[in-house]
Protein backbone atom coordinates (compact mmCIF):
# COMPACT_ATOMS: atom_id res chain seq x y z
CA UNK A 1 0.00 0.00 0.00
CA UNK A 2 0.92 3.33 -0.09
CA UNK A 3 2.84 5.06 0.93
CA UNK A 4 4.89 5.32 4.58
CA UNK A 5 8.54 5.77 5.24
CA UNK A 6 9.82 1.86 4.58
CA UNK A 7 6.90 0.56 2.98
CA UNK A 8 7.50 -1.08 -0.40
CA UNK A 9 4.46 -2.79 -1.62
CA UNK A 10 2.28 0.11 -4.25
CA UNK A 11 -1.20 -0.47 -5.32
CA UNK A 12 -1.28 2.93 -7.39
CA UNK A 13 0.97 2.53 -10.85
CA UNK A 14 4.11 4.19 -9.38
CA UNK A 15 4.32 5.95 -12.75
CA UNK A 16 2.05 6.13 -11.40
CA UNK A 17 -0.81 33.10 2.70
CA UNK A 18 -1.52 33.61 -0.99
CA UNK A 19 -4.06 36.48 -2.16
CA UNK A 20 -7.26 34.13 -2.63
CA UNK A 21 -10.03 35.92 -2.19
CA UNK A 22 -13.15 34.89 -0.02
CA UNK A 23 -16.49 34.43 -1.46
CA UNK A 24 -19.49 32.98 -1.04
CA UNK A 25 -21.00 35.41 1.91
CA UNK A 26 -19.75 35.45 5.56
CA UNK A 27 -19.31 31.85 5.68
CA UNK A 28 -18.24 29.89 8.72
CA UNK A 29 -15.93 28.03 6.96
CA UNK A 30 -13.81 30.70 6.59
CA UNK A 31 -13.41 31.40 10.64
CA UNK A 32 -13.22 27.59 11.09
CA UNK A 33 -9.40 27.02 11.36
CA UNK A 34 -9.54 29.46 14.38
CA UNK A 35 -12.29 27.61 15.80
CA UNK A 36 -10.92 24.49 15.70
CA UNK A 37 -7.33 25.38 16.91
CA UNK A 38 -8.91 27.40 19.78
CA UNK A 39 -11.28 24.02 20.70
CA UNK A 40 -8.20 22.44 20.48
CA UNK A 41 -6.13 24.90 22.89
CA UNK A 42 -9.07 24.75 25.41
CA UNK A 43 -9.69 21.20 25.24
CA UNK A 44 -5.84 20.32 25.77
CA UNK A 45 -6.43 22.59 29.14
CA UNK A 46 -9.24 21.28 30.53
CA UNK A 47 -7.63 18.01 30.05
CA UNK A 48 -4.42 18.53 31.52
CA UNK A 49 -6.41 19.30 34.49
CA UNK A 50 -8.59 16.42 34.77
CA UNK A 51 -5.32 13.45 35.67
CA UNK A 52 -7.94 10.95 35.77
CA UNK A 53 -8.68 10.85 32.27
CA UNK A 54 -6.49 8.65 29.95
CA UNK A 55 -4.64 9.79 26.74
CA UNK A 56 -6.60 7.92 24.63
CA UNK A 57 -9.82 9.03 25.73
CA UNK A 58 -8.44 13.19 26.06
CA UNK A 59 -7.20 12.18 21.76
CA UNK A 60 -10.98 10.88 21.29
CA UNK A 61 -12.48 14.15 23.01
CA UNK A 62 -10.21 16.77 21.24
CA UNK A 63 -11.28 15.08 17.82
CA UNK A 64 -15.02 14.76 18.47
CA UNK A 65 -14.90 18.57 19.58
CA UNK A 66 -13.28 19.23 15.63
CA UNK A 67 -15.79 17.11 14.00
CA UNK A 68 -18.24 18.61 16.02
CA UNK A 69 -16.96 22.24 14.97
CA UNK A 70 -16.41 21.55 11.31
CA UNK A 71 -19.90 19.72 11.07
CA UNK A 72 -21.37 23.18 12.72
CA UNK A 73 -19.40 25.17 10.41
CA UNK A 74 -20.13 23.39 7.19
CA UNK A 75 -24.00 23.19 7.83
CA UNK A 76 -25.96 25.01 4.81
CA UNK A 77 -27.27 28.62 5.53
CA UNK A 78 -29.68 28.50 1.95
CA UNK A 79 -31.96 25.55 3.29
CA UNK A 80 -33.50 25.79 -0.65
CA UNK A 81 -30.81 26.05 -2.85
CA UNK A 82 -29.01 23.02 -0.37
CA UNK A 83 -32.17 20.89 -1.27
CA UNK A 84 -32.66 21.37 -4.36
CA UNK A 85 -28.74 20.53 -5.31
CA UNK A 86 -28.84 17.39 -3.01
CA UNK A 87 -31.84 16.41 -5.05
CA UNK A 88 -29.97 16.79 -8.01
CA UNK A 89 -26.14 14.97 -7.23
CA UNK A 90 -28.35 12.25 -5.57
CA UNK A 91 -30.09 11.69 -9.15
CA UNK A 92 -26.54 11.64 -10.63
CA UNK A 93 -25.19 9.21 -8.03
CA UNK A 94 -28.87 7.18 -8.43
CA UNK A 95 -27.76 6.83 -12.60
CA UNK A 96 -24.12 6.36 -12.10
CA UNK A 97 -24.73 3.76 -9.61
CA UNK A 98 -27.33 1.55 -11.50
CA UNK A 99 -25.49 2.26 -15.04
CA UNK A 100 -21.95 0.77 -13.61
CA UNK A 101 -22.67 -1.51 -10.70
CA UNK A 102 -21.24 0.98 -8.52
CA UNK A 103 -20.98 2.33 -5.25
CA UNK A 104 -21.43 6.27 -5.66
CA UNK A 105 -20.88 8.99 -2.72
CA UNK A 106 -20.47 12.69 -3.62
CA UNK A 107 -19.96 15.70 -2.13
CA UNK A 108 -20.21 19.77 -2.97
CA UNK A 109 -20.66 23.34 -1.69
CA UNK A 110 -23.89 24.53 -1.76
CA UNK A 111 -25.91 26.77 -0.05
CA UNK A 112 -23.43 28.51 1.47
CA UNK A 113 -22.17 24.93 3.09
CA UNK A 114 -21.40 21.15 2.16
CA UNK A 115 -23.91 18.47 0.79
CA UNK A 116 -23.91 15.09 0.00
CA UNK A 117 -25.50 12.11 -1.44
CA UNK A 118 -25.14 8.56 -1.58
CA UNK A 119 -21.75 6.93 0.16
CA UNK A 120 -20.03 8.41 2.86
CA UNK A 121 -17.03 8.15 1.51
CA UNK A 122 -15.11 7.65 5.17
CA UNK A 123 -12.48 5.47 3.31
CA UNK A 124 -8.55 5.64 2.20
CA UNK A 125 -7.35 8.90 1.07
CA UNK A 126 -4.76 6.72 -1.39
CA UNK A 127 -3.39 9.71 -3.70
CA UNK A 128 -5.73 12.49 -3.21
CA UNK A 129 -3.57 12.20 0.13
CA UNK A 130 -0.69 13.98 -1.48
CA UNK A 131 -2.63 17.59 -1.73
CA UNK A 132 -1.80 18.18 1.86
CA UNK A 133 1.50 16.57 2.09
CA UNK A 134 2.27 19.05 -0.92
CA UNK A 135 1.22 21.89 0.95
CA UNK A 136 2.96 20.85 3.83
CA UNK A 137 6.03 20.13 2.04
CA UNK A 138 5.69 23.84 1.05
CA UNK A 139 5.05 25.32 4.06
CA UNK A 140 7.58 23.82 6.21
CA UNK A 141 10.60 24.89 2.97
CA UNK A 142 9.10 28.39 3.41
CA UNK A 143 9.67 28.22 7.59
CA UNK A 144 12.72 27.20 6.41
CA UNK A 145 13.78 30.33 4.22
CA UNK A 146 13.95 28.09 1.72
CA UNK A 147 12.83 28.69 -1.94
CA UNK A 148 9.86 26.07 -2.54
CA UNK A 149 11.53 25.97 -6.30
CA UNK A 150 13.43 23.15 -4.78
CA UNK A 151 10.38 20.79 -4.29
CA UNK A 152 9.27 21.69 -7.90
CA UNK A 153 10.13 17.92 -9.26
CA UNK A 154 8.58 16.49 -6.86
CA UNK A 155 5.80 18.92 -6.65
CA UNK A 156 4.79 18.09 -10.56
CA UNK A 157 5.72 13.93 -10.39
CA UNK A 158 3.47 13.62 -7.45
CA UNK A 159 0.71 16.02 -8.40
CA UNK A 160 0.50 15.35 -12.42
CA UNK A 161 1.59 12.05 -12.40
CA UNK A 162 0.66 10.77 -8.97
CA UNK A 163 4.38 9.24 -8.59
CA UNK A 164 4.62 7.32 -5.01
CA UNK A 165 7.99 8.31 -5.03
CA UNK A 166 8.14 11.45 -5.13
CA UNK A 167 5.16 12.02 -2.98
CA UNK A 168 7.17 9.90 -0.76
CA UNK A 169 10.02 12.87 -0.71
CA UNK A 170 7.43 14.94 0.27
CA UNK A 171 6.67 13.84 3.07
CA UNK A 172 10.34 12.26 3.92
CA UNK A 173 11.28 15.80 3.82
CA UNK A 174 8.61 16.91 7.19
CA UNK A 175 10.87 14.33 9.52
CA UNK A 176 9.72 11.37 10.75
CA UNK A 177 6.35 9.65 10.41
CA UNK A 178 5.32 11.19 13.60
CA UNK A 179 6.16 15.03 12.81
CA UNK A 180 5.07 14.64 9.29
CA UNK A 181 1.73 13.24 10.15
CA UNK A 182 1.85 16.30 12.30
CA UNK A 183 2.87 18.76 9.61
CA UNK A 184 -0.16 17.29 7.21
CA UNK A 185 -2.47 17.78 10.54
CA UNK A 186 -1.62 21.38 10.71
CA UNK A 187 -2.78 21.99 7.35
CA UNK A 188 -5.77 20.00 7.22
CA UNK A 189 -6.78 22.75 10.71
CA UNK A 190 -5.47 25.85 8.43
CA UNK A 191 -8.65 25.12 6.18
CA UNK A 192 -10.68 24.10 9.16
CA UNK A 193 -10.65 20.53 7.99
CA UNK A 194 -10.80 17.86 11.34
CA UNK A 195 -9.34 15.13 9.76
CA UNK A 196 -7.30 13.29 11.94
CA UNK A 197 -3.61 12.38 10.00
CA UNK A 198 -1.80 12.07 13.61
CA UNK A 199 -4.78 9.47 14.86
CA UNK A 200 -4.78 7.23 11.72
CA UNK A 201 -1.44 6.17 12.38
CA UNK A 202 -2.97 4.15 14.97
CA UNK A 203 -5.14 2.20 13.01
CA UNK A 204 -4.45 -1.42 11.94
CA UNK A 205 -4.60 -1.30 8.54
CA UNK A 206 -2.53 1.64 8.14
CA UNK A 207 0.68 0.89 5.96
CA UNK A 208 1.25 4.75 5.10
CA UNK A 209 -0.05 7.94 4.68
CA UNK A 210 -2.67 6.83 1.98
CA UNK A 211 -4.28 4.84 4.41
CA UNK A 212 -5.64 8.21 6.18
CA UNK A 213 -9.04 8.33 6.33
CA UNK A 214 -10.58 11.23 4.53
CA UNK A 215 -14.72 11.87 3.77
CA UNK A 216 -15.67 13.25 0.97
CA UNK A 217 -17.13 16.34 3.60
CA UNK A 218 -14.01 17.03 4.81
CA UNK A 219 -12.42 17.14 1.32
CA UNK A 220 -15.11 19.76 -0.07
CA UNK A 221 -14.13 21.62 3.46
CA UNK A 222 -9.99 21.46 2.63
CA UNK A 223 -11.09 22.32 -1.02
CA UNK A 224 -12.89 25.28 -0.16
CA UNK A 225 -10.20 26.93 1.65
CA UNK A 226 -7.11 25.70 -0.02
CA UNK A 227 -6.81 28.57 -2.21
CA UNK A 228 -5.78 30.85 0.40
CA UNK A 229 -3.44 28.45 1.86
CA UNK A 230 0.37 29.17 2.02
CA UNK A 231 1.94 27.11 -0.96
CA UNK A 232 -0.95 27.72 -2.72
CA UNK A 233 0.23 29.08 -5.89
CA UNK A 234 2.69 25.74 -5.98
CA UNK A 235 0.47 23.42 -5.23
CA UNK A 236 -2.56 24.43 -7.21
CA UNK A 237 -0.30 25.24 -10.51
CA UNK A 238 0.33 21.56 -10.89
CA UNK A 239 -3.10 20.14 -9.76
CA UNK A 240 -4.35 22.38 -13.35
CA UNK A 241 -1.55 20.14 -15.19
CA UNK A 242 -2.82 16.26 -14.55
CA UNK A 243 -1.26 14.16 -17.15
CA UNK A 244 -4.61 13.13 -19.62
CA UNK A 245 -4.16 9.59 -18.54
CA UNK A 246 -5.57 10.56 -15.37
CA UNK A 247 -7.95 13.40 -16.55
CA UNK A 248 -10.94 11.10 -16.78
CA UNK A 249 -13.55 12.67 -14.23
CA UNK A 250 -13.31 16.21 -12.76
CA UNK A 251 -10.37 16.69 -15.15
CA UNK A 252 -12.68 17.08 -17.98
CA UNK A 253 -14.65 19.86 -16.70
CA UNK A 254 -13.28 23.52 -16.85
CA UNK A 255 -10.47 25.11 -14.72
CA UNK A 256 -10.22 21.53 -12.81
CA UNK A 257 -7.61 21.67 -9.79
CA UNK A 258 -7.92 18.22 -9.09
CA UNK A 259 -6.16 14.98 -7.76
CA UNK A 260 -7.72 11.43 -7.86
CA UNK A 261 -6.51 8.00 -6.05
CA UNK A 262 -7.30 4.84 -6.49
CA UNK A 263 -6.32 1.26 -4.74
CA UNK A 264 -7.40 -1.96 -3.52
CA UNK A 265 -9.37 -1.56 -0.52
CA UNK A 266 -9.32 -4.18 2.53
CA UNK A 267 -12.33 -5.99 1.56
CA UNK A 268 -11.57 -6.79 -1.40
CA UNK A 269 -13.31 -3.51 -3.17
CA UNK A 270 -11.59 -1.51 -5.75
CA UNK A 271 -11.79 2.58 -4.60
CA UNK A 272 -11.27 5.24 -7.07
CA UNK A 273 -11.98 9.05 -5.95
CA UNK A 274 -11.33 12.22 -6.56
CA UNK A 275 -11.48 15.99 -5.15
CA UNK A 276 -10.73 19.55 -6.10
CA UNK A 277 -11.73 23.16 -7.83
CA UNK A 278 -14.04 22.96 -10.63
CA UNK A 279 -15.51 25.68 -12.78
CA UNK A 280 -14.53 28.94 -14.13
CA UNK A 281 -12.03 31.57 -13.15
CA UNK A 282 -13.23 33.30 -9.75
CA UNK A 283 -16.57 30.24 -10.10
CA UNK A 284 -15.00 27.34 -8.91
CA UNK A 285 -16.77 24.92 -6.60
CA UNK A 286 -15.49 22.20 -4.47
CA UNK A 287 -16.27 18.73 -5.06
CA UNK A 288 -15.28 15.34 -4.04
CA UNK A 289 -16.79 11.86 -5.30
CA UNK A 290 -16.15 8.27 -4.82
CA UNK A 291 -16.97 5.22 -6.97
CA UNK A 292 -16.25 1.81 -5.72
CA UNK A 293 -17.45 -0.37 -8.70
CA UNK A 294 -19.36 -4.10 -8.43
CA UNK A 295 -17.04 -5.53 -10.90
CA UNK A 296 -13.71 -4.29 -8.55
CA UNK A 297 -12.19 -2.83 -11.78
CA UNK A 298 -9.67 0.26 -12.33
CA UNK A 299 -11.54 0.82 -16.07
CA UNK A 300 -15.31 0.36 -15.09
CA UNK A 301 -13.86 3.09 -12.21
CA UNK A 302 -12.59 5.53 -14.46
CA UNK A 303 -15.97 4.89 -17.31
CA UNK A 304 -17.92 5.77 -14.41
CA UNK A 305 -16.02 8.70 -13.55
CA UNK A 306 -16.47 10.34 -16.83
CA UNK A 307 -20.10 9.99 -16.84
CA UNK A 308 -20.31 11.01 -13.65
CA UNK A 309 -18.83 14.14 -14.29
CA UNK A 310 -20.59 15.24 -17.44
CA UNK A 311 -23.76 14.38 -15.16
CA UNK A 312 -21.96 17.36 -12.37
CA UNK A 313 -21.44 19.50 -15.14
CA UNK A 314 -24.64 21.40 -15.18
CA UNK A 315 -24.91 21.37 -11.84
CA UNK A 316 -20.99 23.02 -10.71
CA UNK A 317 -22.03 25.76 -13.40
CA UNK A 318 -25.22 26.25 -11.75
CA UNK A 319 -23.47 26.81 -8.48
CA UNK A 320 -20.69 28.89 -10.00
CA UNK A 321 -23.49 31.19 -10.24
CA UNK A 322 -24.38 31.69 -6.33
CA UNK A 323 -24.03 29.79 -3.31
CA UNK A 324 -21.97 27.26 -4.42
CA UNK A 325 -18.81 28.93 -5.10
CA UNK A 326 -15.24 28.36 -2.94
CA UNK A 327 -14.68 30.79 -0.51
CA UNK A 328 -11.39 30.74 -1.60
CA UNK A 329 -10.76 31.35 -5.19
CA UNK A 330 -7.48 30.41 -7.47
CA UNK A 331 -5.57 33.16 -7.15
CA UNK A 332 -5.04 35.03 -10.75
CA UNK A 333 -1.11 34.78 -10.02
CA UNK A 334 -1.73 30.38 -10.85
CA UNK A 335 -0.64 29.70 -14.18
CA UNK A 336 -4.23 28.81 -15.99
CA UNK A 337 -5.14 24.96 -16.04
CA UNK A 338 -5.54 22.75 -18.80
């Protein structure tokens, strides 16, 4: 699996802040990463007082307070527009489902918050796990003093191409497993996303950092803030420049920042998701999806991926209009996308 220091076994082909603005209203989202690291301040406190309670339970209590907060956050202010788009992606993931023998989840801003329909999506992150370990890779050269320009290899192999390898630098180059799960953890909170990097580690299947477990929720929350995250202008350049091999769902719609993953999952199911920016300059929406097809196949996957997003299409330009829209924009300095 992928993809931890030491690991050598791949199911992905090995080949295989900035000046965003804010939109879409006031928005919760966009005070959320100083909610959560302030629940996480006072929740640290109250439990270093309390010398009863046990780490593992004071770990389970800090990240049910962030899901709590980002759940809050993320809840839909436009109860009508929220409906009526829910209505619609769960009629896409209804006819994607029954046309491929598939397992269908998505998620999208709308309504000034996050919606979904069909599966939850609470599974691997496989590649799409390499957005944050770019940024973070970014972030920590720029503490540094150093000029990012010296990740740009990696940057573009892991990003456009999805190499393990390089993505494997990446993170190599945060320390060890521990203070780079920590690194990725900090970014996920700078967008207000509670996904839990540092707390995967602990789980029994996990073989590397693919093996975090990200919802398709939580990746429409990191997508809607990422634009005004620093390393931004890096990051997002080269997720505008996937390869056409892998360009087979959101990377056929316009302006697509986007990364996918794919892999074997434990029960024998074959995942294949994706997440990103979709839509015009200064109209781009955040969207995530997952399709885990019947037949456990990389190509029925990717055929159902296509369809699925020409069935989105309509619907990310509707929300490019109002409502929908990332509060965080490309900025205009990011090289245009493919």
């Amino acid at each position: 699996m992928l993809y931890g220091r030491g690991v050598a076994s791949w199911n992905e082909d090995g080949t295989d802040g900035t000046d965003g603005q804010g939109r879409g209203g006031t928005g919760g989202l966009w005070t959320l990463g100083a909610i959560l690291l302030l629940i996480l301040s006072v929740t640290v406190f109250v439990t270093a007082l309390n010398s009863g309670s046990s780490s593992e339970s004071s770990a389970d209590r800090e990240q049910s307070a962030l899901e709590s907060a980002a759940a809050e956050a993320s809840r839909p202010t436009a109860q009508e527009q929220a409906e009526d788009t829910t209505r619609r992606i769960e009629a896409v993931v209804n006819d994607i489902s029954g046309r491929f023998d598939a397992r269908v989840g998505i998620s999208l801003r709308a309504g000034g918050g996050v919606v979904h329909a069909g599966e939850s999506g609470d599974l691997h992150a496989w590649s799409t796990a390499k957005v944050p370990i770019a940024y973070a890779a970014v972030q920590n050269a720029l503490d540094a003093g150093e000029d990012p320009a010296v990740l740009a290899d990696d940057l573009t192999s892991a990003l456009t191409q999805s190499d393990n390898d390089a993505a494997l630098r990446l993170w190599e180059s945060l320390g060890t497993d521990e203070q780079s799960s920590a690194a990725v953890d900090g970014v996920f909170r700078q967008a207000g996303d509670p996904t839990d990097a540092e707390g995967d580690r602990n789980r029994e299947d996990y073989e590397g950092f693919g093996d975090i477990h990200w919802t398709l929720d939580n990746q429409v929350i990191f997508a809607n803030r990422m634009a005004c995250l620093p390393g931004a202008e890096q990051v997002l350049d080269q997720m505008g420049h996937v390869v056409d091999e892998h360009r087979d769902g959101l990377g056929q719609l316009p302006g697509a920042r986007f990364k996918g993953g794919w892999g074997d999952e434990n029960d024998g199911t074959y995942l294949f998701r994706e997440f990103g920016l979709v839509g015009e300059a200064d109209h781009q929406v955040p969207v995530a999806f997952t399709i885990v097809p019947g037949d456990a196949t990389d190509g029925t996957a990717r055929e159902a991926s296509a369809a699925l997003a020409e069935a989105l299409a309509p619907v990310i330009t509707d929300l490019g209009a109002e409502g929908g829209v990332a509060e965080c924009q490309v900025p205009a300095s990011v090289p245009p996308s493919v």
